[in-house]
Protein backbone atom coordinates (compact mmCIF):
# COMPACT_ATOMS: atom_id res chain seq x y z
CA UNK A 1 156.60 201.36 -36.06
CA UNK A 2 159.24 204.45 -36.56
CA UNK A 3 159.78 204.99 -40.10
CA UNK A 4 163.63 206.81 -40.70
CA UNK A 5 164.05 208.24 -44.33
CA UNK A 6 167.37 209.34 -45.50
CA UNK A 7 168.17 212.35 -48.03
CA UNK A 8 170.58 215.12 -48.95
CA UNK A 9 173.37 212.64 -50.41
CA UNK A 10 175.50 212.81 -53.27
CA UNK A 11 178.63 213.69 -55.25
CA UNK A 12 180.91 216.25 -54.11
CA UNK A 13 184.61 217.02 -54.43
CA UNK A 14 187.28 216.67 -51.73
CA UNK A 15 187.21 219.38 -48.95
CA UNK A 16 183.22 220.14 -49.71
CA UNK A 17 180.20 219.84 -47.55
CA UNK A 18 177.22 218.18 -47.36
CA UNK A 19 173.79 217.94 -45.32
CA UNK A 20 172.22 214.64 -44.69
CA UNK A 21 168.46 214.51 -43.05
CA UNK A 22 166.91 211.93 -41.95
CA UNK A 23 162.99 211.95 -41.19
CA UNK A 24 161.23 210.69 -39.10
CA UNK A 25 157.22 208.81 -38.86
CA UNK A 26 154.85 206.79 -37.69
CA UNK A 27 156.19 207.24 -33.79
CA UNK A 28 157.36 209.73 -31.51
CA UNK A 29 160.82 210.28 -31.92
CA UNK A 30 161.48 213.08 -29.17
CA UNK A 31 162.50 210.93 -26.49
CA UNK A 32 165.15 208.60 -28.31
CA UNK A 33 168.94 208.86 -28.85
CA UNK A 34 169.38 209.19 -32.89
CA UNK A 35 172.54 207.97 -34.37
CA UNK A 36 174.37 207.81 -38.11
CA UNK A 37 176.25 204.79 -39.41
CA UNK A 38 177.73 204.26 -42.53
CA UNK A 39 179.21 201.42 -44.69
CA UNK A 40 182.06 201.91 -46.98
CA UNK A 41 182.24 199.71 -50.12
CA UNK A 42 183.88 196.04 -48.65
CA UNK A 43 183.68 197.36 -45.30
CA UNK A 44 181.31 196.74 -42.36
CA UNK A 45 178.51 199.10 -41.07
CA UNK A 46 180.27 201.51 -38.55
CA UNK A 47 179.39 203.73 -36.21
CA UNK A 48 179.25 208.15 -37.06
CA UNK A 49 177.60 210.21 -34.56
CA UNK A 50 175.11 209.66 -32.35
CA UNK A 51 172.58 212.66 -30.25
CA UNK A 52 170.52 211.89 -26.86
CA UNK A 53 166.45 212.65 -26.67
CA UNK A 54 167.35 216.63 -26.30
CA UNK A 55 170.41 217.72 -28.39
CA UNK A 56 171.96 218.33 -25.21
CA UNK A 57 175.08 215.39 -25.46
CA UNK A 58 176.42 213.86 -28.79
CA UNK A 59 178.99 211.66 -29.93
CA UNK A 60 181.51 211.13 -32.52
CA UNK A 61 183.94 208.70 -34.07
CA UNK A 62 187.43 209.96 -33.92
CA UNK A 63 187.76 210.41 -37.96
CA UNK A 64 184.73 212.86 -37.79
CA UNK A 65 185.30 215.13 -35.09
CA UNK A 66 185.38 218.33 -35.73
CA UNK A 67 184.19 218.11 -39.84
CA UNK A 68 181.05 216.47 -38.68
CA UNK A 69 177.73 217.48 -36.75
CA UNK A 70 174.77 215.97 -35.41
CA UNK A 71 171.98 218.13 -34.46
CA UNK A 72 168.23 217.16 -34.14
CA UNK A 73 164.47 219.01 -34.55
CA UNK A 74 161.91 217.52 -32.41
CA UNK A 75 159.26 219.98 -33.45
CA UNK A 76 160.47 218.59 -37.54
CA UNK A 77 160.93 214.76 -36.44
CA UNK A 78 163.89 215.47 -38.23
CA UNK A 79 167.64 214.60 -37.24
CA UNK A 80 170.94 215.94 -39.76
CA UNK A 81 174.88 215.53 -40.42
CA UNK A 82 176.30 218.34 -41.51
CA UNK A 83 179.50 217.11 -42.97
CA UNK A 84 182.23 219.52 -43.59
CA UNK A 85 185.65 218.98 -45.19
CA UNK A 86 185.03 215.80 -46.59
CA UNK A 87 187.44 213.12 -47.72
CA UNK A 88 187.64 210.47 -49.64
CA UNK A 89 187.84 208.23 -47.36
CA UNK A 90 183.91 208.93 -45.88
CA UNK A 91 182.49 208.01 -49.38
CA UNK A 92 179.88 205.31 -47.88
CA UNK A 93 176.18 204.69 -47.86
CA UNK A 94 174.86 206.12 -44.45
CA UNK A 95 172.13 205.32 -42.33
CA UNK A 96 170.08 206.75 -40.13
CA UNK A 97 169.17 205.23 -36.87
CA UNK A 98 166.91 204.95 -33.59
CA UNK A 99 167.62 203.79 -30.58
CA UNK A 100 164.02 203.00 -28.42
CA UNK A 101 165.32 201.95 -25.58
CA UNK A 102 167.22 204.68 -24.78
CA UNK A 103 166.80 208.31 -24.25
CA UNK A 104 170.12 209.61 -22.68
CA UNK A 105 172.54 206.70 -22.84
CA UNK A 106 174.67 206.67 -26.27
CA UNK A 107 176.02 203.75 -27.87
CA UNK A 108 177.98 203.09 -30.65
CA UNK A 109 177.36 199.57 -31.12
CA UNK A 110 174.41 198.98 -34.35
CA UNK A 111 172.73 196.21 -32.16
CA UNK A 112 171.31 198.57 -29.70
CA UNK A 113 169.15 200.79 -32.30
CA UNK A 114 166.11 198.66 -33.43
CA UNK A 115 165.27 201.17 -36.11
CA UNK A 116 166.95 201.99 -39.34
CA UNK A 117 166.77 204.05 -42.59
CA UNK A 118 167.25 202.89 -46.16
CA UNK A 119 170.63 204.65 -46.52
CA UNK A 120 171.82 207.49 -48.90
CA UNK A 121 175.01 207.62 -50.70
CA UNK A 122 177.34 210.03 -50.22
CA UNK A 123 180.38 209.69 -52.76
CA UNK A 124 183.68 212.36 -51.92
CA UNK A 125 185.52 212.05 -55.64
CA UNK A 126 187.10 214.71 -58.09
């Protein structure tokens, strides 16, 4: 069993930053694609950014690019966000997520990772 833990959320003001981790146990993470989801309140769980086995290829959802990045440790078992010039609009609870299956390949669809965190709330208010 993989083990994903989620930290580094919170409350911060329009146009701030923030760093989300996610760590990883229990398995060998290395050689999966890693991917962030998040649900806003009354919406469904959808789909971030997403980074194969090596850091080498990543993906975004159109509202992120460019204000958001994905970048993973292997040597840490660690994968982060780094979310810059945040609106309101990405106040959400976000996940962390593993995809076993697959070590290149990135999808965006939450039925292909088979391993998830507990979620941390990030809230963009002033």
């Amino acid at each position: 069993q993989l083990q994903l833990v989620e930290s580094g959320g919170g409350l911060v003001q329009p146009g701030g930053s923030l760093r989300l981790s996610c760590a990883a146990s229990g398995r060998t993470f290395s050689s999966y694609v890693m991917a962030w989801f998040r649900q806003a309140p009354g919406r469904g769980l959808g789909f971030v950014a997403a980074i194969n086995w090596s850091g080498g290829r990543t993906y975004y959802t159109d509202s992120v690019k460019d204000r958001f990045t994905i970048s993973r440790d292997n040597a840490k078992n660690t994968i982060y966000l780094q979310m810059n010039s945040l609106k309101p609009e990405d106040t959400a609870v976000y996940y962390c997520a593993a995809d076993s299956h697959r070590t290149t390949y990135i999808s965006k669809s939450i039925l292909d990772y088979d391993y998830w965190g507990q979620g941390t709330q990030v809230t963009v208010s002033s």
